[in-house]
PDB file of N, CA and C in Angstrom:
ATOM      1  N   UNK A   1      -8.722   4.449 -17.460  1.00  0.00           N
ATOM      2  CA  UNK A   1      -8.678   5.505 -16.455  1.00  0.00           C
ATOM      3  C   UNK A   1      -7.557   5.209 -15.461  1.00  0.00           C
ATOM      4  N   UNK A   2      -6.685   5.900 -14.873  1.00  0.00           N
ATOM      5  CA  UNK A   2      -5.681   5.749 -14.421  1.00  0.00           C
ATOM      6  C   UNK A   2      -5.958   6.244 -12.743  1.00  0.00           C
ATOM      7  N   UNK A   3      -6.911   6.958 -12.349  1.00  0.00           N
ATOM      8  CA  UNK A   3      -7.203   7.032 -11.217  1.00  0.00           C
ATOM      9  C   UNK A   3      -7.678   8.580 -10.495  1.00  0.00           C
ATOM     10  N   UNK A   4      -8.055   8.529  -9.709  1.00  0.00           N
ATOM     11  CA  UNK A   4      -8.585  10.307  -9.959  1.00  0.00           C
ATOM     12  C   UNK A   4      -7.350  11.136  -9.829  1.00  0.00           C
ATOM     13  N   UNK A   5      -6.197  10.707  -9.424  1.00  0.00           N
ATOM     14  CA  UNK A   5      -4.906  12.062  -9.426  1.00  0.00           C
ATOM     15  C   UNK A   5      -4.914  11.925 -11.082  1.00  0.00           C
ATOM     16  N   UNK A   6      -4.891  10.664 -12.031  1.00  0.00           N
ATOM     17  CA  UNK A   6      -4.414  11.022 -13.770  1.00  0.00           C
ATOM     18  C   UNK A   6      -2.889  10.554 -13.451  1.00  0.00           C
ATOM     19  N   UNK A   7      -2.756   9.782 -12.500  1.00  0.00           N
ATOM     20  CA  UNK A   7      -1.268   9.138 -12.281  1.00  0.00           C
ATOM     21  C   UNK A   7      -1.363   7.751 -12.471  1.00  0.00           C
ATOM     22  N   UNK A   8       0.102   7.558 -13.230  1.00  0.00           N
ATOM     23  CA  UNK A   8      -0.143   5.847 -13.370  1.00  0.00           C
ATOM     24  C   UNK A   8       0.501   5.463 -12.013  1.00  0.00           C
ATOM     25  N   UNK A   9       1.049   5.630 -10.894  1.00  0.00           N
ATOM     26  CA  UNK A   9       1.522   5.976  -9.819  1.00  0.00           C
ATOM     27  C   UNK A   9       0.345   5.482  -8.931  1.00  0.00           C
ATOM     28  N   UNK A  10      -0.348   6.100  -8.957  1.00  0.00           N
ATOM     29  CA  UNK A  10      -2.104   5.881  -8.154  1.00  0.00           C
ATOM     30  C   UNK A  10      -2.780   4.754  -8.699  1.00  0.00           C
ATOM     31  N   UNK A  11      -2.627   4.351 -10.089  1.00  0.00           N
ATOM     32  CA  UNK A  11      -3.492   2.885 -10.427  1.00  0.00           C
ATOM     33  C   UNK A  11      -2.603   2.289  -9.701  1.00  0.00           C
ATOM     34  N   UNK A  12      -1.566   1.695 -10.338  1.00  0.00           N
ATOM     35  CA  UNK A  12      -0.351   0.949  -9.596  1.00  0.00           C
ATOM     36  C   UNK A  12      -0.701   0.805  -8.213  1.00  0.00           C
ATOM     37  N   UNK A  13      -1.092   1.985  -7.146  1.00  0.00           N
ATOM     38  CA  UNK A  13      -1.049   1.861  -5.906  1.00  0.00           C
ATOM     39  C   UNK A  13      -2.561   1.253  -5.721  1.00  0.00           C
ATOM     40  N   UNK A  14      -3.716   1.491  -6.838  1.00  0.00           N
ATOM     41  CA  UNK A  14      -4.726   1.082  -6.355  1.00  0.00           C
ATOM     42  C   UNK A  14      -4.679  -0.715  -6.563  1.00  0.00           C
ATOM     43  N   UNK A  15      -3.977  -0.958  -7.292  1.00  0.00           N
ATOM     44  CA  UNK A  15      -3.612  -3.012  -8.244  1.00  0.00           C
ATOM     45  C   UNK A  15      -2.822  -2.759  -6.819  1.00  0.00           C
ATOM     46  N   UNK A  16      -1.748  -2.259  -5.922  1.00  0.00           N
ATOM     47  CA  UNK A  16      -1.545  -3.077  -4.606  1.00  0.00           C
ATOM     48  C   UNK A  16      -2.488  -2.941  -3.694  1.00  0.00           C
ATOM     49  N   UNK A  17      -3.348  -2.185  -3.468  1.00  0.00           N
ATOM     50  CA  UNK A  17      -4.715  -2.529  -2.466  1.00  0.00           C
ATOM     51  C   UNK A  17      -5.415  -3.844  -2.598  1.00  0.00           C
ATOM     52  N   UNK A  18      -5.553  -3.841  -3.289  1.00  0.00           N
ATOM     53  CA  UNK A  18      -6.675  -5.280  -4.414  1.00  0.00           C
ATOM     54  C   UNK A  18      -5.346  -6.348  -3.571  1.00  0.00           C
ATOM     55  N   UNK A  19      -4.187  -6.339  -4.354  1.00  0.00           N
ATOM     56  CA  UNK A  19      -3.603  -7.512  -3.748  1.00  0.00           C
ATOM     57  C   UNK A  19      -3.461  -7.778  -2.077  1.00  0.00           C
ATOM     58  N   UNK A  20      -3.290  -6.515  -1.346  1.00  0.00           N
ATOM     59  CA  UNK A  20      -2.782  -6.922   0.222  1.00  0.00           C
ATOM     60  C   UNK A  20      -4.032  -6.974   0.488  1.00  0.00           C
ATOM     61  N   UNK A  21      -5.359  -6.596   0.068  1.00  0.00           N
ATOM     62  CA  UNK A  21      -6.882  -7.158   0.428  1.00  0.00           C
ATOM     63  C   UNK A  21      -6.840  -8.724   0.378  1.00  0.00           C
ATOM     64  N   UNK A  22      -6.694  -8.964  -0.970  1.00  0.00           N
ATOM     65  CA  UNK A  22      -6.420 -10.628  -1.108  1.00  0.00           C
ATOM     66  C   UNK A  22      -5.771 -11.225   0.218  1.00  0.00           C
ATOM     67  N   UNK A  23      -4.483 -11.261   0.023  1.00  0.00           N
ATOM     68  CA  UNK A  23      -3.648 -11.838   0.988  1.00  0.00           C
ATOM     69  C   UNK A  23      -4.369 -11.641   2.351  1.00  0.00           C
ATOM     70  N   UNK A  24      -4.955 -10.735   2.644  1.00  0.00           N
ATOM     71  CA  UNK A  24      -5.147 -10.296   4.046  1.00  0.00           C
ATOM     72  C   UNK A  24      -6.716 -11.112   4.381  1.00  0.00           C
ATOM     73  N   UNK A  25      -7.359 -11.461   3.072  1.00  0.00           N
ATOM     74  CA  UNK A  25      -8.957 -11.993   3.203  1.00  0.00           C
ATOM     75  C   UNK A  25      -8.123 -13.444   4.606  1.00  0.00           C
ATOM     76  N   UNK A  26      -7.205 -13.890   4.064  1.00  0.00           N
ATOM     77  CA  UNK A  26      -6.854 -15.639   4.323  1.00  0.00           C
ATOM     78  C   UNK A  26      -6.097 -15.247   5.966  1.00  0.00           C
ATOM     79  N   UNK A  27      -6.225 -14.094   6.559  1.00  0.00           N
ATOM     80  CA  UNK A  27      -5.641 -14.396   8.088  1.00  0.00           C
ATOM     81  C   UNK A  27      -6.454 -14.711   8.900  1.00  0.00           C
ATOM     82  N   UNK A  28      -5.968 -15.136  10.145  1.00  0.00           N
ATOM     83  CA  UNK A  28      -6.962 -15.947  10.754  1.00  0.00           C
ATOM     84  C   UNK A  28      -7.749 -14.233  11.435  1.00  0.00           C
ATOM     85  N   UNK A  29      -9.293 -14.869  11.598  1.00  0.00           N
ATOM     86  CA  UNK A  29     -10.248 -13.794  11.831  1.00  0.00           C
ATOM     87  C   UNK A  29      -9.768 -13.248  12.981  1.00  0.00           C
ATOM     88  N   UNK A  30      -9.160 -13.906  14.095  1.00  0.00           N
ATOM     89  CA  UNK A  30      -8.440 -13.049  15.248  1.00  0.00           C
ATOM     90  C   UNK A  30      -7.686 -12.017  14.947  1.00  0.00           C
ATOM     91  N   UNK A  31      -7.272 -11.496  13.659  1.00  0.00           N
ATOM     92  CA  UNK A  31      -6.538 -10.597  13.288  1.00  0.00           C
ATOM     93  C   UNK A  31      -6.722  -9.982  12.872  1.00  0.00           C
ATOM     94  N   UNK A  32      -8.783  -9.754  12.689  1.00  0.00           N
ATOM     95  CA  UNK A  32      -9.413  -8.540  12.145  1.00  0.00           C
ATOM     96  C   UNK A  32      -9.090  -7.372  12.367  1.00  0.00           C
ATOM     97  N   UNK A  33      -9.119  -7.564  13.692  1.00  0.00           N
ATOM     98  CA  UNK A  33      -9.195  -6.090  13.995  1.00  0.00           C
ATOM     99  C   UNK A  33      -7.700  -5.614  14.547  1.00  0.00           C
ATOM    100  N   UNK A  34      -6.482  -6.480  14.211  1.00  0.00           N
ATOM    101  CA  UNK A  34      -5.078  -6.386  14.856  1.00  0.00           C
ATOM    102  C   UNK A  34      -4.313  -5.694  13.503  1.00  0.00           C
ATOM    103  N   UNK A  35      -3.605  -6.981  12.952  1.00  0.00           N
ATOM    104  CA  UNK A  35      -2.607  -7.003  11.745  1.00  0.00           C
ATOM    105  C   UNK A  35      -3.633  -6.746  10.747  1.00  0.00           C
ATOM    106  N   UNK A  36      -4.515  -7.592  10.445  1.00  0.00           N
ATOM    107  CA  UNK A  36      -6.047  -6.901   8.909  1.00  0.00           C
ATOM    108  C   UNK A  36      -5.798  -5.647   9.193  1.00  0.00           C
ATOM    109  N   UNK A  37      -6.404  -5.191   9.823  1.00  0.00           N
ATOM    110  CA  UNK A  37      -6.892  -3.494   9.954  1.00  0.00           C
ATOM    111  C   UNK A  37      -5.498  -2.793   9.645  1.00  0.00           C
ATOM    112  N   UNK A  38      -4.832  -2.761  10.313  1.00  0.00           N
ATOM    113  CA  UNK A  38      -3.495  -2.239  10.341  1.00  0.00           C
ATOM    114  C   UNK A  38      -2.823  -2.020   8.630  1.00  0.00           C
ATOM    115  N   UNK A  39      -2.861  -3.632   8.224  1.00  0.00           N
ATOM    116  CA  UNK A  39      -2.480  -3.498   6.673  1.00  0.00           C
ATOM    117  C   UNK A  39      -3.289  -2.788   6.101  1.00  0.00           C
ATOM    118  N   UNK A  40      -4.437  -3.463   5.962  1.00  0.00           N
ATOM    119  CA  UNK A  40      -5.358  -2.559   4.915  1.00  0.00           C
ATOM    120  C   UNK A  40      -5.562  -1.259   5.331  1.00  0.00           C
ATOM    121  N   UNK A  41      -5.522  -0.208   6.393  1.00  0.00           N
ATOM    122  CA  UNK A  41      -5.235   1.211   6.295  1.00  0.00           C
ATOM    123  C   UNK A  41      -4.036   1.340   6.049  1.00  0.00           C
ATOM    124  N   UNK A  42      -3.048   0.719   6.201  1.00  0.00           N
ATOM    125  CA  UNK A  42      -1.806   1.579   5.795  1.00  0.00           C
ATOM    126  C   UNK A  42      -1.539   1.328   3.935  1.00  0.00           C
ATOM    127  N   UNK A  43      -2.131   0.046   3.441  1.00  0.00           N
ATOM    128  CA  UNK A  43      -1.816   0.224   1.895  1.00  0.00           C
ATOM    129  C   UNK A  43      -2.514   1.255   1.361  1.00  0.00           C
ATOM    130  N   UNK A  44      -4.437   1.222   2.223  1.00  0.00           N
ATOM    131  CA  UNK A  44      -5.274   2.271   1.490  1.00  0.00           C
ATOM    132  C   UNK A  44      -4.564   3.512   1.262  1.00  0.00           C
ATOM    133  N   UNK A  45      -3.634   4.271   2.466  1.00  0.00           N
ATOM    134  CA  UNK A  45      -3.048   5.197   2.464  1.00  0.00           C
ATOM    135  C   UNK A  45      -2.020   6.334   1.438  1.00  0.00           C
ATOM    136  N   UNK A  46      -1.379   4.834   0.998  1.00  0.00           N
ATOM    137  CA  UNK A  46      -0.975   4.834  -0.514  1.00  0.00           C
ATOM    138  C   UNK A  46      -1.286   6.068  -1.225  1.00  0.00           C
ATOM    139  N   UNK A  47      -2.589   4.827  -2.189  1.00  0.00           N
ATOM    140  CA  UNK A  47      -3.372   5.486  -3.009  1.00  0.00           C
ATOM    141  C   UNK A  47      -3.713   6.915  -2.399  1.00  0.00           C
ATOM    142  N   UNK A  48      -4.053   7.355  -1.198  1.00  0.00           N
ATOM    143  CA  UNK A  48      -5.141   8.433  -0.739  1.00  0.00           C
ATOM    144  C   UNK A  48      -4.247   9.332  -0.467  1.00  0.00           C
ATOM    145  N   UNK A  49      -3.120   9.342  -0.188  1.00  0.00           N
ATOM    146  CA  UNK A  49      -1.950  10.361  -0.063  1.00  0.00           C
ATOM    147  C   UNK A  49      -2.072  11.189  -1.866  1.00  0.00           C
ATOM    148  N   UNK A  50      -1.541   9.611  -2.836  1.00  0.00           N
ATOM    149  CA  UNK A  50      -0.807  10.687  -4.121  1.00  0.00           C
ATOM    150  C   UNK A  50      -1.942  11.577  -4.348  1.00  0.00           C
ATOM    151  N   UNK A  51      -3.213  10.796  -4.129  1.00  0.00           N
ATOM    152  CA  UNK A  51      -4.541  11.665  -4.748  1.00  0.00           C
ATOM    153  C   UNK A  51      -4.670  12.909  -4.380  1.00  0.00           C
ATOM    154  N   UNK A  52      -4.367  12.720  -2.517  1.00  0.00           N
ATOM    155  CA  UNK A  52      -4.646  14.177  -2.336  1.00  0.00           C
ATOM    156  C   UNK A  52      -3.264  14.916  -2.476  1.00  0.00           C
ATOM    157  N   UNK A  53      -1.897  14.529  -2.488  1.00  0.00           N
ATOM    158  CA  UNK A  53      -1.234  15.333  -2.985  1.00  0.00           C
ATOM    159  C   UNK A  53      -1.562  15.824  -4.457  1.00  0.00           C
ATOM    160  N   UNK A  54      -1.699  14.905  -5.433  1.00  0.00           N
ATOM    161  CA  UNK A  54      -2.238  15.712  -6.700  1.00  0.00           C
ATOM    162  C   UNK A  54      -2.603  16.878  -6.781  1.00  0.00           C
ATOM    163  N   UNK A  55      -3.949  16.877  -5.539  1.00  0.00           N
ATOM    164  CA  UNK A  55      -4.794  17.707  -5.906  1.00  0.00           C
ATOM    165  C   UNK A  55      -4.438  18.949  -4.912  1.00  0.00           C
ATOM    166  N   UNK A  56      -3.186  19.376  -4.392  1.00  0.00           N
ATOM    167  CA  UNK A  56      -2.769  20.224  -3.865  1.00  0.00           C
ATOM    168  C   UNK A  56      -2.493  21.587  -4.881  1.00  0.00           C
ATOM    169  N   UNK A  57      -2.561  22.565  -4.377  1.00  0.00           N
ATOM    170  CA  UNK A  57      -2.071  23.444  -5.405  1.00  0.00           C
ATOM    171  C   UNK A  57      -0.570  23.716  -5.346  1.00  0.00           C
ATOM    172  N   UNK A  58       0.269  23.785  -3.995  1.00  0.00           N
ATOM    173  CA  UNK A  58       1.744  23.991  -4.819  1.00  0.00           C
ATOM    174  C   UNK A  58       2.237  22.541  -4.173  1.00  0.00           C
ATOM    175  N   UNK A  59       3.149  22.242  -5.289  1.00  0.00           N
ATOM    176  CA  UNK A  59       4.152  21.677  -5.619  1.00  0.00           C
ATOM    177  C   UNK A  59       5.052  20.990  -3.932  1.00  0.00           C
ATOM    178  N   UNK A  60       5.014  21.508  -3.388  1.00  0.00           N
ATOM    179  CA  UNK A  60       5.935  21.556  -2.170  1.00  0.00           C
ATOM    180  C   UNK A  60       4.804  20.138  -1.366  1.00  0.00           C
ATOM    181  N   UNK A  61       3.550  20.627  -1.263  1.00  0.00           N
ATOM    182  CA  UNK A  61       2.654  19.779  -0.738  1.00  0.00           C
ATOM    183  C   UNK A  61       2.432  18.551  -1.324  1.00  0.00           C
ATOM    184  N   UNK A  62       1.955  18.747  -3.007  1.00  0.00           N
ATOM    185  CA  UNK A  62       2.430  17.695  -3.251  1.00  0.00           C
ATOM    186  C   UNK A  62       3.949  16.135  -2.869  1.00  0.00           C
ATOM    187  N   UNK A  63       4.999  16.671  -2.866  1.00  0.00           N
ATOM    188  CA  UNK A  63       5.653  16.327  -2.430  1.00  0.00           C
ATOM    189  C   UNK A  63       5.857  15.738  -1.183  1.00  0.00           C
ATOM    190  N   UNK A  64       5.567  16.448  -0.473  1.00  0.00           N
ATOM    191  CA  UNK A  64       4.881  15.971   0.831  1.00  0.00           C
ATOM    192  C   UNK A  64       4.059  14.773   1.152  1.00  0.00           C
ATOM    193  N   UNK A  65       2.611  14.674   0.462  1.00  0.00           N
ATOM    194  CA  UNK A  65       2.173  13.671   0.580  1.00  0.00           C
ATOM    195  C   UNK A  65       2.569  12.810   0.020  1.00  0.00           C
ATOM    196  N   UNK A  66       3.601  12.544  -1.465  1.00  0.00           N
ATOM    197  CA  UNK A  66       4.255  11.720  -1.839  1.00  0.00           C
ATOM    198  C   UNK A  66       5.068  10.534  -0.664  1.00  0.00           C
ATOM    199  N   UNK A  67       6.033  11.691  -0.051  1.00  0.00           N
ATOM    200  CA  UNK A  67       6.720  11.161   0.645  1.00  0.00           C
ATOM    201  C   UNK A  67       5.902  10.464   1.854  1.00  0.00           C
ATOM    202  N   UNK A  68       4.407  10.903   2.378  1.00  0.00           N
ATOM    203  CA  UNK A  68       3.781  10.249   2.931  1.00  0.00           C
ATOM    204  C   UNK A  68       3.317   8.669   2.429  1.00  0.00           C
ATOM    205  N   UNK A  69       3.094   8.583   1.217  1.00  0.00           N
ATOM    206  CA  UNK A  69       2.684   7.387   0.940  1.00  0.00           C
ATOM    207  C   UNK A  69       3.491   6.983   0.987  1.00  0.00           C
ATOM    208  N   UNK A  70       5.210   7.151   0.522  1.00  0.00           N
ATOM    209  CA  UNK A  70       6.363   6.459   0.599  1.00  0.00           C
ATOM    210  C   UNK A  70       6.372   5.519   1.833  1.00  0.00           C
ATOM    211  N   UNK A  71       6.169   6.149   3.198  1.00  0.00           N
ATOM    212  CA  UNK A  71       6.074   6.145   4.589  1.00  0.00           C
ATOM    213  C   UNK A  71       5.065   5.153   4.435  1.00  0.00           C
ATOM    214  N   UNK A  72       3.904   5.234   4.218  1.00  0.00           N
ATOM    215  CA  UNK A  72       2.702   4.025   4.252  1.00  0.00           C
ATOM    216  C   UNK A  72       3.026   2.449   3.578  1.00  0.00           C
ATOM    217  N   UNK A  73       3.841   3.110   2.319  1.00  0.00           N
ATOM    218  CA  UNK A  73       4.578   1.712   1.812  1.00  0.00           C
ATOM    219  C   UNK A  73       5.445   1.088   2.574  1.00  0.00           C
ATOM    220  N   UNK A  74       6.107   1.242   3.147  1.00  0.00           N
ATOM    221  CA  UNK A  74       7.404   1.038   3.717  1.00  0.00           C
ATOM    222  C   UNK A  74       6.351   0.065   4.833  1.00  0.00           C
ATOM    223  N   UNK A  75       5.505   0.520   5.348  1.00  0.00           N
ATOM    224  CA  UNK A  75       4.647  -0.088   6.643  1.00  0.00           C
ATOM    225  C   UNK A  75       4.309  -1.042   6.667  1.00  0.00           C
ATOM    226  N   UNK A  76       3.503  -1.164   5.354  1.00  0.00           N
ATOM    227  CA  UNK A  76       2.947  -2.169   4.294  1.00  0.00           C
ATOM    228  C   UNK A  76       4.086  -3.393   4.493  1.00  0.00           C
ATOM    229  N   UNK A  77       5.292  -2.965   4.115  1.00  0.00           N
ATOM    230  CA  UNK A  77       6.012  -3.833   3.925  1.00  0.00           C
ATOM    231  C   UNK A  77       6.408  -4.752   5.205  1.00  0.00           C
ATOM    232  N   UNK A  78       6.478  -3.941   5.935  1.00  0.00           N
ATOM    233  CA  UNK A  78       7.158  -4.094   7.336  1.00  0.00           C
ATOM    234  C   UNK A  78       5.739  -4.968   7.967  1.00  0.00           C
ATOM    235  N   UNK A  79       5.053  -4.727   8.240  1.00  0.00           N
ATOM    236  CA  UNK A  79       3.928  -5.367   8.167  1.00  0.00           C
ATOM    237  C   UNK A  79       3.558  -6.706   7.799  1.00  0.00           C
ATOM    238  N   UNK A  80       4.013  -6.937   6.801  1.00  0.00           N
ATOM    239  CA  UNK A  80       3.532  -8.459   6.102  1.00  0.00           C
ATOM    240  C   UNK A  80       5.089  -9.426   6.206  1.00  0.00           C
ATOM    241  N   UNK A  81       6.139  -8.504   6.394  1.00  0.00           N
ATOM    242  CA  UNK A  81       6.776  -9.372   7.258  1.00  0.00           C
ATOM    243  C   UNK A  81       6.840 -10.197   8.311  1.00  0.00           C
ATOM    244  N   UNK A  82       5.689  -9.127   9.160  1.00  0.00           N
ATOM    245  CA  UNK A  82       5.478  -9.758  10.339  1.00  0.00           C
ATOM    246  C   UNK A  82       4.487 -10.841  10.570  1.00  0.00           C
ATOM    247  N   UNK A  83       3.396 -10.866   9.258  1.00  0.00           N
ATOM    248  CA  UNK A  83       2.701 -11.918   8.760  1.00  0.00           C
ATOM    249  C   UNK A  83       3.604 -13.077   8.139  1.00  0.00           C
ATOM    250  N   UNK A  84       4.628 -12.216   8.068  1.00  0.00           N
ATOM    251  CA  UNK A  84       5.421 -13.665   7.414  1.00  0.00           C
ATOM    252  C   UNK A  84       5.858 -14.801   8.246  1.00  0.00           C
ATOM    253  N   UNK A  85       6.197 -13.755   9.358  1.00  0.00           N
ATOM    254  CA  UNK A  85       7.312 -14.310  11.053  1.00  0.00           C
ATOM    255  C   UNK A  85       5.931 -15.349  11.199  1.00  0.00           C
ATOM    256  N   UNK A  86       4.473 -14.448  11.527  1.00  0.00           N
ATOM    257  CA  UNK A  86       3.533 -15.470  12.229  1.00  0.00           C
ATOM    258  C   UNK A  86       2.938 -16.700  11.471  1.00  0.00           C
ATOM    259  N   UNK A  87       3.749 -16.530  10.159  1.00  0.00           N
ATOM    260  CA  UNK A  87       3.086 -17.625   9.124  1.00  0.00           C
ATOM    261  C   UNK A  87       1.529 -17.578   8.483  1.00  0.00           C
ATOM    262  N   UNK A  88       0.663 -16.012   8.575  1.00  0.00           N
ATOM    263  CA  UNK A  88       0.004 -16.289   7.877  1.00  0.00           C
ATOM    264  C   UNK A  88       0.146 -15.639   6.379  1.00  0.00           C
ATOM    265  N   UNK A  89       1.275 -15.722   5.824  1.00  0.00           N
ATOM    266  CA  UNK A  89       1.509 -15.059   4.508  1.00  0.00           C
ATOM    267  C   UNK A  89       2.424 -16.053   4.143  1.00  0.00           C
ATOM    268  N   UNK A  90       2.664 -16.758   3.263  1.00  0.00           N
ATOM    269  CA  UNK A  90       3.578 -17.074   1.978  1.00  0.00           C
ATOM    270  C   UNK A  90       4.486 -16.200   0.995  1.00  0.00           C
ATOM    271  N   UNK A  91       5.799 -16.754   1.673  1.00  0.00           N
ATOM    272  CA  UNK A  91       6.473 -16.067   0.625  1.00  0.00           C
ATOM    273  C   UNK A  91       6.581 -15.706  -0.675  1.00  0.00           C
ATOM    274  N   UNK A  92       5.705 -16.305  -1.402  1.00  0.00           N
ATOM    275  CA  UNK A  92       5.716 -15.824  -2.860  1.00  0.00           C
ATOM    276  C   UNK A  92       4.557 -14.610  -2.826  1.00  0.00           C
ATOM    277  N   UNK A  93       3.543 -14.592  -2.021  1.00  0.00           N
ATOM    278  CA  UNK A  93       2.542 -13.475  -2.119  1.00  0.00           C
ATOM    279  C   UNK A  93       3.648 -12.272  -1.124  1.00  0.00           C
ATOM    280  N   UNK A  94       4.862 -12.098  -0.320  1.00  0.00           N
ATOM    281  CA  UNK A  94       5.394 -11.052  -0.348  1.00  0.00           C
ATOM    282  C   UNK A  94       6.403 -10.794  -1.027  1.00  0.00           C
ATOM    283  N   UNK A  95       6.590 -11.577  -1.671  1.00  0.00           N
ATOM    284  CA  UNK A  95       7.683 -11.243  -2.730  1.00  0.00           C
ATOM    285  C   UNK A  95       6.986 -10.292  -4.432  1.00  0.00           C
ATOM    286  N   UNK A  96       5.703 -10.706  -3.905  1.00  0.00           N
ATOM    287  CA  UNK A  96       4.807  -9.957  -5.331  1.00  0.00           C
ATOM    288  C   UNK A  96       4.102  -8.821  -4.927  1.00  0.00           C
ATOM    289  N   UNK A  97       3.797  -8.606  -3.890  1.00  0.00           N
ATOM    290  CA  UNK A  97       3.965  -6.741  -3.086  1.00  0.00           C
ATOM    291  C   UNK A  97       5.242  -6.394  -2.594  1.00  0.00           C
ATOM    292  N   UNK A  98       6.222  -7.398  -2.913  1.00  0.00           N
ATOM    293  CA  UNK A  98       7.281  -6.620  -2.606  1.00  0.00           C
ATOM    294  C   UNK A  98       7.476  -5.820  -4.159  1.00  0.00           C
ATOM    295  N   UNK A  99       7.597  -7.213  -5.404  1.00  0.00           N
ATOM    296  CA  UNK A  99       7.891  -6.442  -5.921  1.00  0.00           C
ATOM    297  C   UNK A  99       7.041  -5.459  -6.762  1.00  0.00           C
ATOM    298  N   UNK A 100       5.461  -5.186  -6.630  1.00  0.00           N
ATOM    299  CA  UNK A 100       4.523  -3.852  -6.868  1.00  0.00           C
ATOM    300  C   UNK A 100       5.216  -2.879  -6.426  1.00  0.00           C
ATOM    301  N   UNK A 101       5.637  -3.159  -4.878  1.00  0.00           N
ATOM    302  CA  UNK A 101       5.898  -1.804  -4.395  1.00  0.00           C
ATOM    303  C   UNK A 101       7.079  -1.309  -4.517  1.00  0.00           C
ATOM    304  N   UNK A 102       8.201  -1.976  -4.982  1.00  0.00           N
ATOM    305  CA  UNK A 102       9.302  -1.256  -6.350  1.00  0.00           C
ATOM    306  C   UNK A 102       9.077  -0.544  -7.302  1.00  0.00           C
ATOM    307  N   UNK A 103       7.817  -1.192  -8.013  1.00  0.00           N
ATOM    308  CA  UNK A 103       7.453  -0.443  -9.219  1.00  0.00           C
ATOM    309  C   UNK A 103       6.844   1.083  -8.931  1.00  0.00           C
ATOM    310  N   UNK A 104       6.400   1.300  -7.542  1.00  0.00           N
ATOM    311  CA  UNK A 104       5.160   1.990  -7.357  1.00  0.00           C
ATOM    312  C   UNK A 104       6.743   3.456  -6.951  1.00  0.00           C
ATOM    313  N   UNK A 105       7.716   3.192  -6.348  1.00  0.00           N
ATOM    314  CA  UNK A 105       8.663   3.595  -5.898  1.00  0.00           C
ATOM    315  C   UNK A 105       9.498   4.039  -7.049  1.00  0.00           C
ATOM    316  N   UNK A 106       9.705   3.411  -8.288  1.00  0.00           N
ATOM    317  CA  UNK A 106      10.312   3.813  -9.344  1.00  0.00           C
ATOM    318  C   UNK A 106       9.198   4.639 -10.460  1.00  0.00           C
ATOM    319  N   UNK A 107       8.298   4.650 -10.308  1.00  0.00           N
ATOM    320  CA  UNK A 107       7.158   5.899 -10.988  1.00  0.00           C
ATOM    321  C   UNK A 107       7.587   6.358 -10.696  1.00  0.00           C
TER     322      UNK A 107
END
């Protein structure tokens, strides 16, 4: 099953939730409710954009929310940089949502 839009686009985006969940379990708990929260709504976003663009009826909207998740990725990214600056991320775990979220960008 590929995901409720029927996009391999949307699994892809749901395999990077799962991962920035991971990464994000190991920050320190002071950051529940700061940088945690922050990441994990903006990757969920992702996924919840293409879906509901999918399920738009014209074309134009679709697009739209595309380019919204584009926007949520980009955050994502920007984001775990800044986990990077504060040291609770390892560079090899952003170099492997970095590179998901290439793939998710070239669908």
């Amino acid at each position: 099953m590929q995901g409720s839009s029927g996009l391999t686009v949307h699994s892809k985006a749901i395999d990077l939730v799962a991962v920035v969940y991971g990464i994000t379990g190991h920050f320190p708990k002071h950051e529940l409710f700061g940088l945690t929260s922050q990441l994990r709504r903006a990757v969920v976003s992702v996924p919840a954009n293409i879906a509901e663009g999918q399920a738009r009826i014209h074309r134009r909207e679709f697009l739209h929310h595309l380019s919204m998740a584009r926007g949520s990725l980009a955050e994502v990214e920007t984001l775990l940089l800044v986990a990077v600056r504060l040291n609770y991320v390892q560079s090899d775990d952003l170099r492997t949502v970095h590179v998901q979220a290439k793939r998710l960008q070239g669908c």
